[in-house]
N, C-alpha and C. Protein backbone atom coordinates (compact mmCIF):
# COMPACT_ATOMS: atom_id res chain seq x y z
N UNK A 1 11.41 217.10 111.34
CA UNK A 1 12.32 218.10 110.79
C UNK A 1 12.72 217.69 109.36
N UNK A 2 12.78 218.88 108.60
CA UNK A 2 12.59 218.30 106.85
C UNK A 2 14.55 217.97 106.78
N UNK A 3 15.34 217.75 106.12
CA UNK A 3 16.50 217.06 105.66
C UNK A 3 17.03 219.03 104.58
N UNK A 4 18.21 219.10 105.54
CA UNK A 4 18.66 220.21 105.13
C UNK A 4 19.69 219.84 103.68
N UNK A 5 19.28 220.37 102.94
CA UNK A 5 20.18 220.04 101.22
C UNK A 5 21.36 220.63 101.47
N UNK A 6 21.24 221.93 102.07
CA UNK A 6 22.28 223.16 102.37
C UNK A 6 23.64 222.01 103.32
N UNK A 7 23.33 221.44 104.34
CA UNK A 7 24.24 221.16 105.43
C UNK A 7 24.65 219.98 105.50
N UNK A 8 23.08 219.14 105.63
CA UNK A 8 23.00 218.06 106.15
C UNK A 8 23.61 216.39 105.57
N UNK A 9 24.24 215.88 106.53
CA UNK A 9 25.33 214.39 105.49
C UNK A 9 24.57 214.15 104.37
N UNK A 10 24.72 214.02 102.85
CA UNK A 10 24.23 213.15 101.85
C UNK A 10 25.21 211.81 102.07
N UNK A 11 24.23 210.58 101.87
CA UNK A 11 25.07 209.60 101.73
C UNK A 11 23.82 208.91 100.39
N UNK A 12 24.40 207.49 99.73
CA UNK A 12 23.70 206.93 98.46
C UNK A 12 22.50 206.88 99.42
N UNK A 13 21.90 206.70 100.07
CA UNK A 13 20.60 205.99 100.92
C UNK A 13 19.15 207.13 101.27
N UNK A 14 20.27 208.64 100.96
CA UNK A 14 19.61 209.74 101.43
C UNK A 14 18.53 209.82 99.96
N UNK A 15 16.82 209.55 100.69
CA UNK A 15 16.34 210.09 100.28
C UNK A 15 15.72 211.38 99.07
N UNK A 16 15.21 211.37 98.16
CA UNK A 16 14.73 212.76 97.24
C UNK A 16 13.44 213.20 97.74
N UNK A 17 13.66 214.32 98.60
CA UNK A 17 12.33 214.95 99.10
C UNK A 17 11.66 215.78 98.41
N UNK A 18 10.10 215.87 98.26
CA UNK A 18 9.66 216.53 97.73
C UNK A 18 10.51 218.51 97.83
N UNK A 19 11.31 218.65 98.96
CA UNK A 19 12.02 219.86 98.91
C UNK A 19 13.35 219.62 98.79
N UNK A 20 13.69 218.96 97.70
CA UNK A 20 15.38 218.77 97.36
C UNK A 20 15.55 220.28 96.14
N UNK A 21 16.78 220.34 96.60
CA UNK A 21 17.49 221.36 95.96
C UNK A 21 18.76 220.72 95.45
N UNK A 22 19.47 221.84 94.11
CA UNK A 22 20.53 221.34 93.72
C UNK A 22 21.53 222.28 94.73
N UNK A 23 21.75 222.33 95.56
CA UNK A 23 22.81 222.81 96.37
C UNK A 23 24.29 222.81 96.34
N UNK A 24 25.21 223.37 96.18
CA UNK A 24 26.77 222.91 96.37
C UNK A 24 26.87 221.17 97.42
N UNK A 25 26.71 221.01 98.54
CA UNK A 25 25.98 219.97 99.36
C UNK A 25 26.32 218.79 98.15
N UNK A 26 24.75 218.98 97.41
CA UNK A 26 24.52 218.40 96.39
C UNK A 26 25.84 217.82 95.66
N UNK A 27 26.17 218.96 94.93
CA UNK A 27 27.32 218.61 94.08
C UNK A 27 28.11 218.29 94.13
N UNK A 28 28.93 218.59 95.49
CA UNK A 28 29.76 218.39 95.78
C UNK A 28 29.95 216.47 96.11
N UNK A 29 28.71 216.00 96.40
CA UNK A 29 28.22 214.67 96.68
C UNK A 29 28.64 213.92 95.26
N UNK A 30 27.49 214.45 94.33
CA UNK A 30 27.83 214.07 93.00
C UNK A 30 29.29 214.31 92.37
N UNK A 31 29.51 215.37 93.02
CA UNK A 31 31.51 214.83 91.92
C UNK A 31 31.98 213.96 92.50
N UNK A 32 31.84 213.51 93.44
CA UNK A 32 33.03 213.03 94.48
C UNK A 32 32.25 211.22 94.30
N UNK A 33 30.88 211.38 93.20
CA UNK A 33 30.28 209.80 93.16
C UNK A 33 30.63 209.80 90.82
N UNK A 34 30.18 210.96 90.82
CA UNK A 34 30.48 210.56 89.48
C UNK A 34 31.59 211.22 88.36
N UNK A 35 32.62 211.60 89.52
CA UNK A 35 33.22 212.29 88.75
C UNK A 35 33.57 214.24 88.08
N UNK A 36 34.53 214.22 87.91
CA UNK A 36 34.83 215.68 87.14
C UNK A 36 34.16 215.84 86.32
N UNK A 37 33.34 214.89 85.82
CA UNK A 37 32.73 215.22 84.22
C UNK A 37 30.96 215.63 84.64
N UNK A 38 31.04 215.56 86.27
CA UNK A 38 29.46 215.65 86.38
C UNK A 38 28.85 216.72 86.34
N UNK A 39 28.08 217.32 85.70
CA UNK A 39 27.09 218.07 85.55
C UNK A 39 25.63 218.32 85.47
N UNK A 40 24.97 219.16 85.81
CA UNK A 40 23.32 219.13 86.10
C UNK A 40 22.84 219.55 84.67
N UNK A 41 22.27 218.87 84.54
CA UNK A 41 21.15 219.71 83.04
C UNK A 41 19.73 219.56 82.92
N UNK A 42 18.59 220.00 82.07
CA UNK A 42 17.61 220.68 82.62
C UNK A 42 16.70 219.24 82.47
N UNK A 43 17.38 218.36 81.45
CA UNK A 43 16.48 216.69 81.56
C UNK A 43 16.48 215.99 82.68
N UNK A 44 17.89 216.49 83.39
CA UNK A 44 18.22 215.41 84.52
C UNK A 44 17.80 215.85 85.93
N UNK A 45 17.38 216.91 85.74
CA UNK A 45 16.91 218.00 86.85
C UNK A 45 15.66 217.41 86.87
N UNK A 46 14.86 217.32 85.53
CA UNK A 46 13.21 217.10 85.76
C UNK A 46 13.55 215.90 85.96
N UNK A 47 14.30 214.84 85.51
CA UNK A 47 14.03 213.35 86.13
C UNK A 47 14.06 213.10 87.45
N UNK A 48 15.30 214.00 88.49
CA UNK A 48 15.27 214.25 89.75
C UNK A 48 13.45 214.22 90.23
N UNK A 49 13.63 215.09 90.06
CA UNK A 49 12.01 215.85 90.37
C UNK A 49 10.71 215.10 89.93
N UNK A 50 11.05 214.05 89.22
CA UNK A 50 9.28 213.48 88.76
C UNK A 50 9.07 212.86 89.77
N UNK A 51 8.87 213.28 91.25
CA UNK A 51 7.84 212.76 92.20
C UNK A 51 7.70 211.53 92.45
N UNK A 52 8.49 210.41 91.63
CA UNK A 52 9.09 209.15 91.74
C UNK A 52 9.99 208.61 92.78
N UNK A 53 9.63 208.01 93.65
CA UNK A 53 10.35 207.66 94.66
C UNK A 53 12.05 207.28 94.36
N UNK A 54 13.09 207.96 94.69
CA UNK A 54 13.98 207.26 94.66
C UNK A 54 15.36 208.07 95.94
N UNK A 55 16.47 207.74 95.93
CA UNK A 55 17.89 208.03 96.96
C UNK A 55 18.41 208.70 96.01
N UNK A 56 19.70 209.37 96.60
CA UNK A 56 21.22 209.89 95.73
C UNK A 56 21.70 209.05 95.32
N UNK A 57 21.46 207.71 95.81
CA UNK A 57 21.69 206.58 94.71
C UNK A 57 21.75 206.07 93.39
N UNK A 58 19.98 206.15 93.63
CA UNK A 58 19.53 206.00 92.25
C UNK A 58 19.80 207.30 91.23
N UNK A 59 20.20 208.47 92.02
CA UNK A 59 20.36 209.74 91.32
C UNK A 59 21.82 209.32 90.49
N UNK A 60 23.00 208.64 91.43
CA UNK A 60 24.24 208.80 91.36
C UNK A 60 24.31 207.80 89.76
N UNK A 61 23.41 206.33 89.98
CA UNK A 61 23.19 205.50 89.44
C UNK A 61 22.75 205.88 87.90
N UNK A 62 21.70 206.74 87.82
CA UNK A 62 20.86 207.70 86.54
C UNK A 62 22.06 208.24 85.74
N UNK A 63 22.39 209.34 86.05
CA UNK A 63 23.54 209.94 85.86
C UNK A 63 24.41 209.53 85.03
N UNK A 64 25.29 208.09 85.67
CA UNK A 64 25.86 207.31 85.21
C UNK A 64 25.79 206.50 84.04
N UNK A 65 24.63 205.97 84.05
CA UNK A 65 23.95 205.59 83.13
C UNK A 65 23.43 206.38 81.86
N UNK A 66 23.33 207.79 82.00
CA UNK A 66 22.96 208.36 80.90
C UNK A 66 24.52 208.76 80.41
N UNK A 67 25.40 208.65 81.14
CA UNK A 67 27.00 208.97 80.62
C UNK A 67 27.82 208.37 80.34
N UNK A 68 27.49 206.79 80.42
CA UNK A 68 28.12 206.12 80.16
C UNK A 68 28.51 205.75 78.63
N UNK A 69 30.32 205.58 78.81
CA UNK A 69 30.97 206.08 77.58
C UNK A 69 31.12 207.10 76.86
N UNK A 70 30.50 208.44 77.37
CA UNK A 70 30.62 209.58 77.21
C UNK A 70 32.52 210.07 77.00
């Protein structure tokens, strides 16, 4: 059974499946890891997506890192 974006627990450990979506789910994950200031944009979307193995971790981790001191 594929990992529902829509419903299903995100925690840092969860997986990026080749069928990840940016979902509320989603976001709601990401504010609550990086903050009020978090937002999706169209670089960070394709970095999601380059087929590169990684978690919401390393997503939460990316993120961070590109904002830091922002």
């Amino acid at each position: 059974m594929d990992f529902n974006w829509h419903s299903d627990p995100i925690t840092r450990s969860t997986p990026v499946t080749p069928r990840y979506k940016n979902t509320q789910n989603v976001r709601r994950f990401m504010l609550e890891h990086c903050g009020p200031g978090f937002r999706f944009d169209r670089p960070f979307m394709a970095w999601i997506r380059n087929e590169q193995p990684k978690t919401l971790g390393d997503v939460v981790d990316e993120w961070q890192r590109r904002h830091k001191g922002a």
